[in-house]
C-alpha atoms as a PDB file:
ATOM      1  CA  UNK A   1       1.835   2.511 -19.018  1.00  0.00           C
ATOM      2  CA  UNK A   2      -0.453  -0.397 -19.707  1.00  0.00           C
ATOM      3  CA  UNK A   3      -2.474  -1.925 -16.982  1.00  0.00           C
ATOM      4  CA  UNK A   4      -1.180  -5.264 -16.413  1.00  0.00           C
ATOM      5  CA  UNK A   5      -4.532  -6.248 -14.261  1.00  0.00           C
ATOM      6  CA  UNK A   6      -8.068  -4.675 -14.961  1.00  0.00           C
ATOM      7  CA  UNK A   7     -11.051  -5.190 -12.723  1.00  0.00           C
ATOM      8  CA  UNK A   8     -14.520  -4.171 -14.393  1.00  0.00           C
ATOM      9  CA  UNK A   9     -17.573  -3.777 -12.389  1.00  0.00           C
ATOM     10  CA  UNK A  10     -16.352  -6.569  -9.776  1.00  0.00           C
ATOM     11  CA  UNK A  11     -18.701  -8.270  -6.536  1.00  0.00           C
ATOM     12  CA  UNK A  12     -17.941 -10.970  -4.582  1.00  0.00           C
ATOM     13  CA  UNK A  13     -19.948 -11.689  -1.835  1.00  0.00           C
ATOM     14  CA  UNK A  14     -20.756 -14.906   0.525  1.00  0.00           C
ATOM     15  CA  UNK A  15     -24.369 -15.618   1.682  1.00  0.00           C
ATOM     16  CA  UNK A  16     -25.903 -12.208   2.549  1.00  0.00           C
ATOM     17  CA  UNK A  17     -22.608 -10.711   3.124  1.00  0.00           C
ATOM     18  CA  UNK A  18     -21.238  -8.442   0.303  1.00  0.00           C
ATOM     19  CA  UNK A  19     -17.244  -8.567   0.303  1.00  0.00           C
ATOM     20  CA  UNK A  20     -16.468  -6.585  -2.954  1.00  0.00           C
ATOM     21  CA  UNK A  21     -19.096  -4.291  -4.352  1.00  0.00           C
ATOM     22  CA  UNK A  22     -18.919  -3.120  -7.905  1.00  0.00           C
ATOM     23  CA  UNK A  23     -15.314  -2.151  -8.079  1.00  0.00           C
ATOM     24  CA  UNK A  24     -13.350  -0.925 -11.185  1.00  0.00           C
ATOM     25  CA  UNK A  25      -9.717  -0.303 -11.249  1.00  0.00           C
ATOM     26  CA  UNK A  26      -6.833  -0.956 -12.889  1.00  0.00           C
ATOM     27  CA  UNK A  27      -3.102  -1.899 -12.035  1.00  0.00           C
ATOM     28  CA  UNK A  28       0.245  -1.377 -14.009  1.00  0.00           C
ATOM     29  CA  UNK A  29       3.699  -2.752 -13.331  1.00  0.00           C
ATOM     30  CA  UNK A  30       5.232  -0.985 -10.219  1.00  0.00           C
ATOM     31  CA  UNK A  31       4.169  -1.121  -6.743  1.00  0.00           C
ATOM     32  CA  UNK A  32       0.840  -0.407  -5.554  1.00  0.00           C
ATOM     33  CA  UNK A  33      -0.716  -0.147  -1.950  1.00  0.00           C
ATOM     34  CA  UNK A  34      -4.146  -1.250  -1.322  1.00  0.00           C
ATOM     35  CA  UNK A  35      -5.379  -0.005   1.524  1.00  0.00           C
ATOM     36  CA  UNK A  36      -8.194   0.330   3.743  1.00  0.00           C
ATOM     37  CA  UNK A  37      -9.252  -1.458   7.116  1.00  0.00           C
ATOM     38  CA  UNK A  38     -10.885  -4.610   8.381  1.00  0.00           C
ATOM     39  CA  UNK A  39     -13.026  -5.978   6.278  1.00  0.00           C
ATOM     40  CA  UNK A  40     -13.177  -3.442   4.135  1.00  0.00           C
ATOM     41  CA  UNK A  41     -12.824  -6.115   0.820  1.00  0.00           C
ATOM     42  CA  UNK A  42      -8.869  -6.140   0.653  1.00  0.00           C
ATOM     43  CA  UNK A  43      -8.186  -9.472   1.272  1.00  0.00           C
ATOM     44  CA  UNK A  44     -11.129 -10.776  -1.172  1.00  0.00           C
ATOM     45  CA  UNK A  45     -10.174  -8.895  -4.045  1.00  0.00           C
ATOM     46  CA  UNK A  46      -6.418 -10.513  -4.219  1.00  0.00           C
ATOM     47  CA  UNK A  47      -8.219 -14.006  -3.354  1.00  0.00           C
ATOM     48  CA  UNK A  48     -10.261 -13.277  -6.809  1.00  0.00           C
ATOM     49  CA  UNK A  49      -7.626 -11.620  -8.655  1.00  0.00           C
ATOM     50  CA  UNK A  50      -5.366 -14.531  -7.944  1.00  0.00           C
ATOM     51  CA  UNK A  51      -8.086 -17.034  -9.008  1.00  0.00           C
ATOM     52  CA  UNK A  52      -8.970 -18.432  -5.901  1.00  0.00           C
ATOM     53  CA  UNK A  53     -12.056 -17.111  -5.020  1.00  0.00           C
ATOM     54  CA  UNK A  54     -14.682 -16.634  -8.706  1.00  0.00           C
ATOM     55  CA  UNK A  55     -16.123 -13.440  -9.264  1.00  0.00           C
ATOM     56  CA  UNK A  56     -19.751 -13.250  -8.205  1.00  0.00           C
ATOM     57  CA  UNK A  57     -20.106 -10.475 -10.772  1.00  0.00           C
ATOM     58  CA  UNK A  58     -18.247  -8.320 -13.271  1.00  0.00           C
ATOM     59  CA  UNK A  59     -14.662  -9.227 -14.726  1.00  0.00           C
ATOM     60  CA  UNK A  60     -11.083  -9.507 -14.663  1.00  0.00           C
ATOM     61  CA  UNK A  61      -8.257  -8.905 -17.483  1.00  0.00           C
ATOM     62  CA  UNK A  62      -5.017 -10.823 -16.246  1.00  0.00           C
ATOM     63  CA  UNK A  63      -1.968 -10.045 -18.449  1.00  0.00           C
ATOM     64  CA  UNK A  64      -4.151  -9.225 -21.195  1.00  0.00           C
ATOM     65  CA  UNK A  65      -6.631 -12.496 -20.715  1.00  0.00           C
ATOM     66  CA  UNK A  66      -9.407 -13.822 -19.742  1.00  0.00           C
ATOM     67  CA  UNK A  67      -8.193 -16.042 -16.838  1.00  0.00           C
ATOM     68  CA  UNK A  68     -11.781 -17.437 -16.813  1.00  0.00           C
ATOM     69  CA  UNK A  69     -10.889 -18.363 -20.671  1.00  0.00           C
ATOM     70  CA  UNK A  70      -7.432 -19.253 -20.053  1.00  0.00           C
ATOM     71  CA  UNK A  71      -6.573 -20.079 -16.574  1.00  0.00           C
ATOM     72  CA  UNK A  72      -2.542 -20.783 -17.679  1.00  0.00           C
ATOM     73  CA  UNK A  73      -2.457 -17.215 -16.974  1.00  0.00           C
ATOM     74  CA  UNK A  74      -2.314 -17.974 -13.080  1.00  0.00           C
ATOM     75  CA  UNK A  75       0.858 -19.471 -13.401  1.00  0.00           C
ATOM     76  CA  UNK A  76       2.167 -16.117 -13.950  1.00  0.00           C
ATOM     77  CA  UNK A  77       0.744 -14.875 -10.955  1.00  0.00           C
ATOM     78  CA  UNK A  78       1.594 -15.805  -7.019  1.00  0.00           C
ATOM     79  CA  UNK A  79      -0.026 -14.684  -3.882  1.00  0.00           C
ATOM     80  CA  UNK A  80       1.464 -14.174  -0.359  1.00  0.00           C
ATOM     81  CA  UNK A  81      -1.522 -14.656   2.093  1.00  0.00           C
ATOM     82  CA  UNK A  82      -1.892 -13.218   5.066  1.00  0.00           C
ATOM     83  CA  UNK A  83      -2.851 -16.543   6.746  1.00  0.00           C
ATOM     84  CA  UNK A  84      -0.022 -18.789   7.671  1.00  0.00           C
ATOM     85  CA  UNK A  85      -0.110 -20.868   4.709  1.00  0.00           C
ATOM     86  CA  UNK A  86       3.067 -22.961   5.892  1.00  0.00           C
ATOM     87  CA  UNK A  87       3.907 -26.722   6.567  1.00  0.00           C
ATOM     88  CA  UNK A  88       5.411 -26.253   9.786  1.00  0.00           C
ATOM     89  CA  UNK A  89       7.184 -29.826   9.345  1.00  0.00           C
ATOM     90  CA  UNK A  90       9.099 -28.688   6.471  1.00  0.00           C
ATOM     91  CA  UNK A  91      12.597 -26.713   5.909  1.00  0.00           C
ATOM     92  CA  UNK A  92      12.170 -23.369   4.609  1.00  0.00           C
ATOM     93  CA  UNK A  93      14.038 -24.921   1.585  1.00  0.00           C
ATOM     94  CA  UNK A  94      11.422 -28.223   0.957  1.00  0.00           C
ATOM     95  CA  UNK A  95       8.835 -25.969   1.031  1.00  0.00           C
ATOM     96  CA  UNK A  96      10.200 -23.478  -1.370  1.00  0.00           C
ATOM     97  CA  UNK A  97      10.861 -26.405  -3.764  1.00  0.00           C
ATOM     98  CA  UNK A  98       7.485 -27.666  -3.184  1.00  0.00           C
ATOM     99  CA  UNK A  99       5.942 -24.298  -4.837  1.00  0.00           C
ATOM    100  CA  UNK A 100       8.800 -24.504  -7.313  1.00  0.00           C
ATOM    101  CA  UNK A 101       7.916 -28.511  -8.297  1.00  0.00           C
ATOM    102  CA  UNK A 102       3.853 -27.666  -8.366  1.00  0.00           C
ATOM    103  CA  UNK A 103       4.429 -25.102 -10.244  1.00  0.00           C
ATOM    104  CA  UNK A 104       7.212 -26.960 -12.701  1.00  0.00           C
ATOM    105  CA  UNK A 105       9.763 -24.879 -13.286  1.00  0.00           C
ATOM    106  CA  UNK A 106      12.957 -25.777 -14.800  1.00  0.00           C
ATOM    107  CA  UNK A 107      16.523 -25.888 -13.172  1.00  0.00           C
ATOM    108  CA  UNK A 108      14.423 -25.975  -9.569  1.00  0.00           C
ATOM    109  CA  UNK A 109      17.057 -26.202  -7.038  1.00  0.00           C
ATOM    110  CA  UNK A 110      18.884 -22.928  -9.032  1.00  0.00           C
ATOM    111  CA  UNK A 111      15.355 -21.148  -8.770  1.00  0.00           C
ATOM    112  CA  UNK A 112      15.344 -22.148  -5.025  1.00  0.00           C
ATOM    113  CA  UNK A 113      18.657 -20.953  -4.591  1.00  0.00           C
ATOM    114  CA  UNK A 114      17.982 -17.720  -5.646  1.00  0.00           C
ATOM    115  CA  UNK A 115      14.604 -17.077  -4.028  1.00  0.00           C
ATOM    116  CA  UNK A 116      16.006 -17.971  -0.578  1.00  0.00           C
ATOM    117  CA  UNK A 117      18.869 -15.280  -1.065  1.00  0.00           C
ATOM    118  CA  UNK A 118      16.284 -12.296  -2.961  1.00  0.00           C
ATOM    119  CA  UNK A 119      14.715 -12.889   1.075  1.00  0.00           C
ATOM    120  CA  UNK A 120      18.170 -13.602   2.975  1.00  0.00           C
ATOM    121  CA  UNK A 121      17.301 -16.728   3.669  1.00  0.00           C
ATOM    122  CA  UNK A 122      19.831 -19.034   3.032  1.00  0.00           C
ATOM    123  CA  UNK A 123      21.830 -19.342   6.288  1.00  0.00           C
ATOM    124  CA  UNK A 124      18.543 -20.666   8.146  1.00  0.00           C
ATOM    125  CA  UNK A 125      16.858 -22.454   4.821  1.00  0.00           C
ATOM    126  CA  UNK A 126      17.635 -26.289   6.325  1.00  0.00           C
ATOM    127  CA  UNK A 127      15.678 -25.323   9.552  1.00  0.00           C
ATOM    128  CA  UNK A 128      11.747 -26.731   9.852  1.00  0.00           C
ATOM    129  CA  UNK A 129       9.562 -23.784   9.582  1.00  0.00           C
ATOM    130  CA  UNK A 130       7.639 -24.617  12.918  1.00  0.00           C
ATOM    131  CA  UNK A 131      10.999 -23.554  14.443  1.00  0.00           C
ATOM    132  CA  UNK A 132      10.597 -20.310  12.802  1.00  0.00           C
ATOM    133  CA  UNK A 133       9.633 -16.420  14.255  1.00  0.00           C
ATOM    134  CA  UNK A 134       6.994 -14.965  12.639  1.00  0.00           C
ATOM    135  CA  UNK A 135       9.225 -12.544  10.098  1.00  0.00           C
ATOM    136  CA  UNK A 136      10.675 -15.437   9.129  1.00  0.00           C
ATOM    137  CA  UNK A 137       7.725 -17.591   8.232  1.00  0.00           C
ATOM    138  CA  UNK A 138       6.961 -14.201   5.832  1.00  0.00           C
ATOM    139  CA  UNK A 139      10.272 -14.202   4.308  1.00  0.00           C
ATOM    140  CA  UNK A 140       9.513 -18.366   3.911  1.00  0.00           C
ATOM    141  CA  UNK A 141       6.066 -17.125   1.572  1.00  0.00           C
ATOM    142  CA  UNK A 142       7.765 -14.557   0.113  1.00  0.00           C
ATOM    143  CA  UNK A 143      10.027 -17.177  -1.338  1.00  0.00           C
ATOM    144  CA  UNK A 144       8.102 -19.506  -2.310  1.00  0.00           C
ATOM    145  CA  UNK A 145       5.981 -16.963  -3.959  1.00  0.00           C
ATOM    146  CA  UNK A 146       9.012 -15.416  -6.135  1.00  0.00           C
ATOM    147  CA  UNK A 147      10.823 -18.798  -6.952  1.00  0.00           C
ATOM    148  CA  UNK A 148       8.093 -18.815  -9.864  1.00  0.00           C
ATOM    149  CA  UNK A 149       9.233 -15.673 -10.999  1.00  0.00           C
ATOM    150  CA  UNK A 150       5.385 -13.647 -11.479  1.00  0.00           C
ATOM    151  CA  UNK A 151       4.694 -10.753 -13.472  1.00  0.00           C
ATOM    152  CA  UNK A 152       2.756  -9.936 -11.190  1.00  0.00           C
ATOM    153  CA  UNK A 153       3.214 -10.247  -7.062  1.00  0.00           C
ATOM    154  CA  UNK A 154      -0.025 -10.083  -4.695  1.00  0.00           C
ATOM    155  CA  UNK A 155       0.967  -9.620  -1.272  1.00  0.00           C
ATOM    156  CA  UNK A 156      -1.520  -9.592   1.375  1.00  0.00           C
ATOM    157  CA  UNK A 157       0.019  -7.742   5.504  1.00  0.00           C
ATOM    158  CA  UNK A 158       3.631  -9.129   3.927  1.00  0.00           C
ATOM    159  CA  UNK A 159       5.271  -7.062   6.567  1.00  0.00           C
ATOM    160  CA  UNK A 160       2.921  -8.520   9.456  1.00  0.00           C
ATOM    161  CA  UNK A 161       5.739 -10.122  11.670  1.00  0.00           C
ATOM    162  CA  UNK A 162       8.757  -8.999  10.369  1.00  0.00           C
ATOM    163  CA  UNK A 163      11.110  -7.035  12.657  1.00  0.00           C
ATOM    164  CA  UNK A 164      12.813  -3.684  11.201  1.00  0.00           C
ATOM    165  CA  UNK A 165      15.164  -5.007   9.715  1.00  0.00           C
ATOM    166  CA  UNK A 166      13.331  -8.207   8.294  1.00  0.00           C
ATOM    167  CA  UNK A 167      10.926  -5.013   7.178  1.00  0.00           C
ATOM    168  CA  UNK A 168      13.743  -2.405   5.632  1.00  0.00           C
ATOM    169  CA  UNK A 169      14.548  -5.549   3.452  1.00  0.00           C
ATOM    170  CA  UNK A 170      11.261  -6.424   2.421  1.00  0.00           C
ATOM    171  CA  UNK A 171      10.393  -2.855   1.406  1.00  0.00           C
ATOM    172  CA  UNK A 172      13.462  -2.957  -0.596  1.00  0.00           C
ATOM    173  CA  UNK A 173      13.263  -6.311  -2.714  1.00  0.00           C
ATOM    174  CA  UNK A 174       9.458  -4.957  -3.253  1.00  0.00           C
ATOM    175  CA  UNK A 175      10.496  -1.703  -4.635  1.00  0.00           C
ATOM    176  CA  UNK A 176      13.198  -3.493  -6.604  1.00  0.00           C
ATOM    177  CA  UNK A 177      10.957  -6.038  -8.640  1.00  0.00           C
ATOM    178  CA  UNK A 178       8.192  -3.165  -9.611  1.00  0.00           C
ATOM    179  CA  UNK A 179      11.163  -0.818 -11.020  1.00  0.00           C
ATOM    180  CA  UNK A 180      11.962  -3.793 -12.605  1.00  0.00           C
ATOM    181  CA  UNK A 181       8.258  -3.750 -14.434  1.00  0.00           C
ATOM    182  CA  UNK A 182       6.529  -6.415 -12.013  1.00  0.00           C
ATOM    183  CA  UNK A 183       3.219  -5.578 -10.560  1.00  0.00           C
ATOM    184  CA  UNK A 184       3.066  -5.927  -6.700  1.00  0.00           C
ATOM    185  CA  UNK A 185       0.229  -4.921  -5.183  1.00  0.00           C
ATOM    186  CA  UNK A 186       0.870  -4.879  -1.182  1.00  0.00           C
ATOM    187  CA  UNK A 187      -1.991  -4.512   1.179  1.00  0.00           C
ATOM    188  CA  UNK A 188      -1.103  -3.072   4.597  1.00  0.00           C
ATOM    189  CA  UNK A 189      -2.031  -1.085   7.533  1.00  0.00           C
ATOM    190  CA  UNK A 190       1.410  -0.223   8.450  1.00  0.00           C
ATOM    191  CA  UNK A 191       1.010   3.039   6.445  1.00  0.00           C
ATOM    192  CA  UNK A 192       4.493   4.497   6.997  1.00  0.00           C
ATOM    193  CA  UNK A 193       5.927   1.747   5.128  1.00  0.00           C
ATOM    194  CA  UNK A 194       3.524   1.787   2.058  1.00  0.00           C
ATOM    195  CA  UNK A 195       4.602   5.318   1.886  1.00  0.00           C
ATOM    196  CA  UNK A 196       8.061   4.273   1.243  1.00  0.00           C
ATOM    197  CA  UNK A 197       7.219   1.566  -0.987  1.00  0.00           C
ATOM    198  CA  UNK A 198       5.246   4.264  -3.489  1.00  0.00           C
ATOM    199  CA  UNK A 199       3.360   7.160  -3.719  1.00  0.00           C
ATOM    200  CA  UNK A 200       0.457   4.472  -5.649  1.00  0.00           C
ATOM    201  CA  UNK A 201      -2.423   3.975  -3.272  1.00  0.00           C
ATOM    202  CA  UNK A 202      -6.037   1.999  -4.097  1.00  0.00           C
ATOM    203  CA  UNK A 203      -8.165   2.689  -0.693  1.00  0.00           C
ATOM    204  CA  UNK A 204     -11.269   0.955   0.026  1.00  0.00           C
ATOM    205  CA  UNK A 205     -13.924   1.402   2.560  1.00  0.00           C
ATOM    206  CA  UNK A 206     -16.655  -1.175   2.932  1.00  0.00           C
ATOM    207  CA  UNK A 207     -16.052  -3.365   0.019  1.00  0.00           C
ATOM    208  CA  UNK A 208     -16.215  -0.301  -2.349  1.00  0.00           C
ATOM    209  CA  UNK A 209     -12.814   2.149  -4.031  1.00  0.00           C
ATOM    210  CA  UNK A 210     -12.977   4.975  -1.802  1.00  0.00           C
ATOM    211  CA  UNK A 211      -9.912   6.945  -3.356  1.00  0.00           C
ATOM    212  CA  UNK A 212      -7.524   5.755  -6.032  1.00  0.00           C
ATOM    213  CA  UNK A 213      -3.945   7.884  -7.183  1.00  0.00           C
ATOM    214  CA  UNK A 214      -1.023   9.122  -5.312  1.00  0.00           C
ATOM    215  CA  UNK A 215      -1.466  10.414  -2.130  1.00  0.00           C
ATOM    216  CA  UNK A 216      -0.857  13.992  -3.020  1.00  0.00           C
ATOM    217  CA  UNK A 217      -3.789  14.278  -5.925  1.00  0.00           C
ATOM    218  CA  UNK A 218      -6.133  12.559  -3.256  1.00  0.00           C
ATOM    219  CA  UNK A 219      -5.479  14.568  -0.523  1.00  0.00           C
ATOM    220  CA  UNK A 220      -6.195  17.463  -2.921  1.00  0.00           C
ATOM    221  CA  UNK A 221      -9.430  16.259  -4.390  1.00  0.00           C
ATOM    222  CA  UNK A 222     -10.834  16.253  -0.429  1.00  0.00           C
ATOM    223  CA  UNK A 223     -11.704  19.729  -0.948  1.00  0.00           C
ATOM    224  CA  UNK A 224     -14.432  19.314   2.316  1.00  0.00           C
ATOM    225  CA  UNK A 225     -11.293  19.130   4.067  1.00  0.00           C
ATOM    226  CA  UNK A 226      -9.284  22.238   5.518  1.00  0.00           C
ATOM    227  CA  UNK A 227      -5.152  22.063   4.687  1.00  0.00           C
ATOM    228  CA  UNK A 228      -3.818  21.985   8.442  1.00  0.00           C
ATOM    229  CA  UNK A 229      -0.345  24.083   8.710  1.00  0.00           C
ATOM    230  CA  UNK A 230       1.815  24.142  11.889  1.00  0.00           C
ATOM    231  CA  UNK A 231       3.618  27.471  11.423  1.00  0.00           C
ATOM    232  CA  UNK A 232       6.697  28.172  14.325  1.00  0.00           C
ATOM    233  CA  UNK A 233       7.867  31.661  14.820  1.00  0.00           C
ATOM    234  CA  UNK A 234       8.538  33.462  18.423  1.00  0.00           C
ATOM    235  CA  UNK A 235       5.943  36.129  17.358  1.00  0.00           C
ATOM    236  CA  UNK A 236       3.275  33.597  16.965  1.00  0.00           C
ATOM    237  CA  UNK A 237       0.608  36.020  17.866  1.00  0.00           C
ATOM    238  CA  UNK A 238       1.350  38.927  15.685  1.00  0.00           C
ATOM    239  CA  UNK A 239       1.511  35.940  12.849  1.00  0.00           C
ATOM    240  CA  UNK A 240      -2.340  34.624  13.959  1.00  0.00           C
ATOM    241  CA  UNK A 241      -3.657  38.294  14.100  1.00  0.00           C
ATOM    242  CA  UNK A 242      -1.783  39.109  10.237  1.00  0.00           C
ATOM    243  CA  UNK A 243      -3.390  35.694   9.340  1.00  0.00           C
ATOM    244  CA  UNK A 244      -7.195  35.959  10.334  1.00  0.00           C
ATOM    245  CA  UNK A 245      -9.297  36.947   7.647  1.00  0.00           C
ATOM    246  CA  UNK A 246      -6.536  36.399   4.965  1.00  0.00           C
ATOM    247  CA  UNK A 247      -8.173  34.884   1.590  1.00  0.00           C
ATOM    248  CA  UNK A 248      -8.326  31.087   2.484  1.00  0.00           C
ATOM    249  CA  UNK A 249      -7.718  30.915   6.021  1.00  0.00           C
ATOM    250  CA  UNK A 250     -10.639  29.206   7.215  1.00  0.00           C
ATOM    251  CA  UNK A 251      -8.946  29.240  10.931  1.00  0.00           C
ATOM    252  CA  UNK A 252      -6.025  30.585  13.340  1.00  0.00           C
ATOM    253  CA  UNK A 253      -5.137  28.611  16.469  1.00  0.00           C
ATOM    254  CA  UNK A 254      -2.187  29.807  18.899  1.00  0.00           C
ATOM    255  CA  UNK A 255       0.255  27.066  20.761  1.00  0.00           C
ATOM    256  CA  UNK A 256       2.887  28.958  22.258  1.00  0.00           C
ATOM    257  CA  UNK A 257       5.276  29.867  19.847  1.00  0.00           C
ATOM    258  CA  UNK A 258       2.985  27.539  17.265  1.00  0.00           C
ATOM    259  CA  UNK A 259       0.719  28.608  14.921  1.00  0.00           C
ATOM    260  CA  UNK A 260      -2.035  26.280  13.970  1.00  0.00           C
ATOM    261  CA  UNK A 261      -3.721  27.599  10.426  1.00  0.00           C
ATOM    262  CA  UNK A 262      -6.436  25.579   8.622  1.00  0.00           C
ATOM    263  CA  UNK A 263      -6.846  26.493   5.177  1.00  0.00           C
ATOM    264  CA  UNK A 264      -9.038  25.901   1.903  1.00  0.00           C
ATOM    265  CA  UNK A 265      -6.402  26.092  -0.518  1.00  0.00           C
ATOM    266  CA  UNK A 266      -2.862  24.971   0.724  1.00  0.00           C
ATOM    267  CA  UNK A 267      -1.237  27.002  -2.713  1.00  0.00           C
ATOM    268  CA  UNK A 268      -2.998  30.137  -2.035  1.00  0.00           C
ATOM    269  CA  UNK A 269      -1.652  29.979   1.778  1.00  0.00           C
ATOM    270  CA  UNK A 270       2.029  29.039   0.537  1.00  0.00           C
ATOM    271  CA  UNK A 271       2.298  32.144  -1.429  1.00  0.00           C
ATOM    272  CA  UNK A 272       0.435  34.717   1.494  1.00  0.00           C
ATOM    273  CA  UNK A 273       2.483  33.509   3.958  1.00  0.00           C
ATOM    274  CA  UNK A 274       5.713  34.856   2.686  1.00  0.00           C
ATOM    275  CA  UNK A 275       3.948  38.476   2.147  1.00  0.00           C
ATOM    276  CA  UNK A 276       2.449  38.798   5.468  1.00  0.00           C
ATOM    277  CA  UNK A 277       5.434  37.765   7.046  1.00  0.00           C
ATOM    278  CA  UNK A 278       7.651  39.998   5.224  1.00  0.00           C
ATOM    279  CA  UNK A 279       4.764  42.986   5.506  1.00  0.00           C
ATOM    280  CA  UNK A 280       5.007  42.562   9.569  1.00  0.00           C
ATOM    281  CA  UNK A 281       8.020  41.609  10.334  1.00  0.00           C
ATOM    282  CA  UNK A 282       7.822  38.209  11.257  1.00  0.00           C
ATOM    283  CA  UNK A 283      10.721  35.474  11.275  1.00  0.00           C
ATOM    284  CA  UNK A 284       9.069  32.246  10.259  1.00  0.00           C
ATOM    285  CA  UNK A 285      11.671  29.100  12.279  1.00  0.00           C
ATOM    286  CA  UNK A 286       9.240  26.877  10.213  1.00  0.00           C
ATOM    287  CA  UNK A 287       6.221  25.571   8.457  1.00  0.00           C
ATOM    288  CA  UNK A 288       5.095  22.117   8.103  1.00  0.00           C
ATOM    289  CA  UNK A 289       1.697  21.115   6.732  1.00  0.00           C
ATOM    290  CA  UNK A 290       0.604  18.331   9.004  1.00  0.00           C
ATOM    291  CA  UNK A 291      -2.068  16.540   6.986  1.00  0.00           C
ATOM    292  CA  UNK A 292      -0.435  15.538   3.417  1.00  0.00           C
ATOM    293  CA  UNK A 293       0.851  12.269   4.679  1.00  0.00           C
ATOM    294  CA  UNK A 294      -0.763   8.649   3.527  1.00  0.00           C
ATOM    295  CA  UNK A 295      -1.593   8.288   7.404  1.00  0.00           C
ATOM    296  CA  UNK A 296      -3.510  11.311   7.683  1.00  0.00           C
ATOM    297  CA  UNK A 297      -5.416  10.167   4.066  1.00  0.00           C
ATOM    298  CA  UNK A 298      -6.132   6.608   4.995  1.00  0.00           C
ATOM    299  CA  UNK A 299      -7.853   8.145   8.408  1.00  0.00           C
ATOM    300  CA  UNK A 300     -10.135  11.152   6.779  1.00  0.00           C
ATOM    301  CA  UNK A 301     -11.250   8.369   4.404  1.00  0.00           C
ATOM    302  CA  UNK A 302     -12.511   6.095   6.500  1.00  0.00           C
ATOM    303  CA  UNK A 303     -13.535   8.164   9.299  1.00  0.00           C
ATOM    304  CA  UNK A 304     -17.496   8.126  10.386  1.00  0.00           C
ATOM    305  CA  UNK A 305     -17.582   4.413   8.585  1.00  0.00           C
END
């Protein structure tokens, strides 16, 4: 699939302070998470991707230009900040217009219409946004961001806010315009919902890529770090003692009826465990490896920063 966005050799910093440093990636329609903690360049490199921050080195390829060449470009392109970009005086509905007039689309109060329902938003639209919870005010940028209709969607802590079910909707209209071929790139620290917005993750660690694919090829490629397996059977310590010294098994920890192993090579461990539990004897009530998740990823990444 063709990259949609393409970042070569890109720095931004401010003064002394380096914000981006020499980053190359690339994005394609679908949903990607960007990840990585504070201040670790997130927020900067949407600000320059969406043209509202320059580039203090290296380039970008938006849509297949040069938005330094042809800025038009932007007006495929809309941002949800994190900041509470909002006039509170407003309705939710005036100030979805407003993005819809500066932006001159045609048939505006259809557009409106339609970007107030894709965030259920309707019911509450003629109430001022100063009146509004903090979900709500999301829902309100969301809006205004998709009543352009962008090829591509940069949304920066869109959940931040939002109650569950204000977020279970969200994660859904996401998920819904990047199988429809837009790319969304959503920055977030709540990693249990990135994980169920896609498997697509761009970390970064002090202004610099520190991982890039789904979460499943990066865990693998940490080879310094040992698989961790919770393994459950009532003859837990016949299982450690069959276990130690096993190809792999780097080490055995017992927790009652729990069975703690830390391996080198997850693959080679998923095919010995079945022998030496069939060679002694052993019921196995379950085995769960405890580190493959995007939570456990995001924290042996930036760990020691």
């Amino acid at each position: 699939m063709t990259d949609t966005i393409v970042v070569t050799e890109l720095s931004k910093w401010f003064g002394l302070k380096v914000a981006v440093s020499e980053v190359t990636i690339g994005f394609r329609p679908g949903v990607t998470g960007l990840l990585g903690p504070n201040g670790a360049g997130k927020t900067t490199l949407l600000r320059v991707i969406a043209g509202l921050q320059r580039p203090s080195q290296g380039e970008i390829s938006l849509l297949g230009v040069d938005p330094r060449k042809d800025p038009s470009v932007y007006r495929r392109v809309s941002l949800v900040p994190e900041d509470e970009a909002i006039y509170e005086r407003m309705t939710a509905r005036k100030f979805v217009e407003l993005a819809a007039r500066l932006a001159k689309v045609d048939d505006v109060a259809d557009r409106v219409q339609r970007a107030l329902v894709m965030v259920d938003l309707v019911d509450p639209s003629d109430r001022i946004l100063g009146g509004f919870s903090k979900g709500m005010r999301q829902r309100a940028k969301v809006a205004a961001a998709l009543v352009t209709d962008p090829e591509v969607l940069l949304l920066d802590e869109p959940l931040n806010g939002a109650d569950p079910v204000q977020r279970a909707q969200l994660i859904k209209l996401f998920m819904e315009l990047g199988a429809a071929g837009r790319t969304v790139i959503v920055s977030s620290h709540v990693l249990v919902e990135v994980e169920r917005m896609t498997d697509r993750v761009v970390a970064m660690v002090d202004g610099r890529l520190a991982a890039v694919g789904d979460v499943k090829t990066i865990r693998s490629a940490m080879t310094d770090k040992p698989r961790l397996v919770y393994i459950e059977t009532p003859e837990a310590r016949r299982l450690a003692a069959a276990l130690i010294g096993a190809d792999g098994v780097i080490g055995v920890h017992l927790d009652g009826e729990q069975v703690r192993v830390e391996a080198s090579d997850a693959g080679e461990l998923a095919m010995r465990l079945p022998e030496v539990a069939v060679e002694a004897g052993i019921t196995l009530s379950r085995v769960e490896p405890v580190d493959e998740s995007l939570e456990s990823v995001f924290r042996y990444l930036v760990e020691g920063r």
